[in-house]
C-alpha atoms as a PDB file:
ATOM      1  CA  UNK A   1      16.287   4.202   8.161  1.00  0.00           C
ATOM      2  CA  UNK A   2      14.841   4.570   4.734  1.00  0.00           C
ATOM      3  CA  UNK A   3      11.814   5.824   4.152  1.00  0.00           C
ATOM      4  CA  UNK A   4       9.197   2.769   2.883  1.00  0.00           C
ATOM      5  CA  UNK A   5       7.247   3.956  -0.225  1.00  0.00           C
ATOM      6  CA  UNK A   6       4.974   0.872  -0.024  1.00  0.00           C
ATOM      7  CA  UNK A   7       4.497  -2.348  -1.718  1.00  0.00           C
ATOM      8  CA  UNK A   8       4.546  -3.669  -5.474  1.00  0.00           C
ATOM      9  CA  UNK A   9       1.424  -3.885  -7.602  1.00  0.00           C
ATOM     10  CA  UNK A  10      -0.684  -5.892  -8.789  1.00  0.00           C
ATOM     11  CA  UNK A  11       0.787  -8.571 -11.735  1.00  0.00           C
ATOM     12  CA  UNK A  12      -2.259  -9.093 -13.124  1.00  0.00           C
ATOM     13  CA  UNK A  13      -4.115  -5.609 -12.763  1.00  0.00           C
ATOM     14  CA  UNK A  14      -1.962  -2.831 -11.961  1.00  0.00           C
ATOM     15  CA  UNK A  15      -3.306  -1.691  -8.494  1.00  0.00           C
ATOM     16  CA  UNK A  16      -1.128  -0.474  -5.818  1.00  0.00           C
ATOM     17  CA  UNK A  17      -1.344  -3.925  -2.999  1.00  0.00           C
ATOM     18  CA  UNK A  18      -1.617  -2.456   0.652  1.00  0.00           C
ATOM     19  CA  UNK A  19      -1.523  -4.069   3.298  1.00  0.00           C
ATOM     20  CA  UNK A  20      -3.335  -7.615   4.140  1.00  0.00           C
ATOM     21  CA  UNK A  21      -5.247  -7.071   0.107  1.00  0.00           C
ATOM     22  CA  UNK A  22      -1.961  -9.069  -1.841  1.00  0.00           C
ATOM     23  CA  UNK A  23      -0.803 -12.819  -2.313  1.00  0.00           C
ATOM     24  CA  UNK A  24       2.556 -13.595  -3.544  1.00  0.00           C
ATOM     25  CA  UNK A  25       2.307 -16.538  -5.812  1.00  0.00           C
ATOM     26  CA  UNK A  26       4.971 -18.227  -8.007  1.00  0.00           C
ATOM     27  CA  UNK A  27       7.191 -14.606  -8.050  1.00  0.00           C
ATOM     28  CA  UNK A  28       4.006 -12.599  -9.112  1.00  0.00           C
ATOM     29  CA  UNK A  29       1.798 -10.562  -6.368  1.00  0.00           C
ATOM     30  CA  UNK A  30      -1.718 -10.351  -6.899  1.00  0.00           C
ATOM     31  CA  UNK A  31      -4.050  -8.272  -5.421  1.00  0.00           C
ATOM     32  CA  UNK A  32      -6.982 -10.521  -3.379  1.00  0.00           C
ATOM     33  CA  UNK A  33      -9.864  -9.350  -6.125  1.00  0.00           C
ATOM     34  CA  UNK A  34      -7.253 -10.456  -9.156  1.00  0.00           C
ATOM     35  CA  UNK A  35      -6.469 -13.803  -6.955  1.00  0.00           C
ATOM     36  CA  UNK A  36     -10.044 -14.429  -6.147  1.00  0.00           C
ATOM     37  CA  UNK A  37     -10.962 -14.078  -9.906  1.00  0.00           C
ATOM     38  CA  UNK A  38      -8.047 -16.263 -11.095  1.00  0.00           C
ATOM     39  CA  UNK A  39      -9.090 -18.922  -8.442  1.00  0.00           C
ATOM     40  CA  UNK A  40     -12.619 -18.730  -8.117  1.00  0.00           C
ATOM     41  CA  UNK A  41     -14.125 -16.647 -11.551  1.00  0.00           C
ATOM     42  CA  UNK A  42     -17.904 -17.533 -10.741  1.00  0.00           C
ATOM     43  CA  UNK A  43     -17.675 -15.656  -7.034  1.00  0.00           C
ATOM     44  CA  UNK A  44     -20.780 -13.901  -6.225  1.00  0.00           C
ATOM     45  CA  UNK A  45     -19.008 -10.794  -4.443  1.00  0.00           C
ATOM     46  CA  UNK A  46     -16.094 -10.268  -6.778  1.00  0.00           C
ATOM     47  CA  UNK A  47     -17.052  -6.997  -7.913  1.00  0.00           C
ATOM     48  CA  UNK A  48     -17.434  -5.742  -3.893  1.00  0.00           C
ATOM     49  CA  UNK A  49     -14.075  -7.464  -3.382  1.00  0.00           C
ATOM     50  CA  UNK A  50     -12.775  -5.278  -6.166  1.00  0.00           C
ATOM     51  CA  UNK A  51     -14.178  -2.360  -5.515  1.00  0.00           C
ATOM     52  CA  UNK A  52     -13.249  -2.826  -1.300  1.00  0.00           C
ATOM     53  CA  UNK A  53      -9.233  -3.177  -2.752  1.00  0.00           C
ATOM     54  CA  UNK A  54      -9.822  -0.047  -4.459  1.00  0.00           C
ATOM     55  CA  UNK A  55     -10.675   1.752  -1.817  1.00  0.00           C
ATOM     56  CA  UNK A  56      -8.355   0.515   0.755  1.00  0.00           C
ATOM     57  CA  UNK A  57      -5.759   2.010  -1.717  1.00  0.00           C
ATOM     58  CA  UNK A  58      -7.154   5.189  -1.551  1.00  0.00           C
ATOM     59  CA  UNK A  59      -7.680   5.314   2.088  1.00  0.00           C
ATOM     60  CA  UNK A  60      -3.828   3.892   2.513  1.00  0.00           C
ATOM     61  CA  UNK A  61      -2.370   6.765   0.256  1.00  0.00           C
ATOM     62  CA  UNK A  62      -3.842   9.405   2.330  1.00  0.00           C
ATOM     63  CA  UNK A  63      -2.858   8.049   5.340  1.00  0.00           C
ATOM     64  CA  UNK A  64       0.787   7.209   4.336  1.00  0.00           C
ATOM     65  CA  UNK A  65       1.364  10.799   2.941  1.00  0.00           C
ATOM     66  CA  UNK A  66      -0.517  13.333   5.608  1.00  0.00           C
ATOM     67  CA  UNK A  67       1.034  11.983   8.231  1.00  0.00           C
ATOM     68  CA  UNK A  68       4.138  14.564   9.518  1.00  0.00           C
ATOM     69  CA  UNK A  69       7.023  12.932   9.831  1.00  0.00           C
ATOM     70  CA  UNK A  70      10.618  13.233   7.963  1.00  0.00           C
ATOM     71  CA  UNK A  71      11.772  16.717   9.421  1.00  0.00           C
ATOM     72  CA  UNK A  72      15.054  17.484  10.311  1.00  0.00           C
ATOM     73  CA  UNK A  73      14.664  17.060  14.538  1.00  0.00           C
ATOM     74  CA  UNK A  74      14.760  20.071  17.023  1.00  0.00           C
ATOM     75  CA  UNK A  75      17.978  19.224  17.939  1.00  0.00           C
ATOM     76  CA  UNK A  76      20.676  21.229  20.635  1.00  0.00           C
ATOM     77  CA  UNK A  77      21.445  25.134  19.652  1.00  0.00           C
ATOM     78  CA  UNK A  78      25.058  25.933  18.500  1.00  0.00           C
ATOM     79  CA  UNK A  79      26.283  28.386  21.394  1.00  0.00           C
ATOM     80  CA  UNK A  80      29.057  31.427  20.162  1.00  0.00           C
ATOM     81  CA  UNK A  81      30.017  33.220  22.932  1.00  0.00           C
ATOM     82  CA  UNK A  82      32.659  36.062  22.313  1.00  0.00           C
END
């Protein structure tokens, strides 16, 4: 299986979308702040929205690369007898 490097970013700003913080719209992905804006520009919680998007990247990106996984596996031992 190949390894998943995540999802696309944002159309409109740039940001890495993780998951359940994207919309797919008309072939363009928006992150939910971006969307939000777009759809609703007078939103009294748009900047916490933003800055809760932000930090679900960061948290993502740590969790996606400390985990261990990828090594070759501890497989049977060749046997030479002679």
């Amino acid at each position: 299986m190949a390894k998943y490097y995540g999802y696309r970013n944002c159309s409109h700003c740039g940001i890495e979308c993780t998951p359940g913080n994207y919309l797919d719209y008309s072939g363009k992905r928006y992150c939910t702040a971006c969307w939000i804006q777009h759809e609703n520009p007078d939103h009294p919680d748009l900047d916490a929205i933003r800055e809760k998007v932000q930090h679900a990247v960061t948290v993502w990106k740590l969790a996606k690369y400390s985990r261990d996984e990828y090594h070759l596996p501890v497989g049977p031992k060749s046997i030479n007898k002679r």
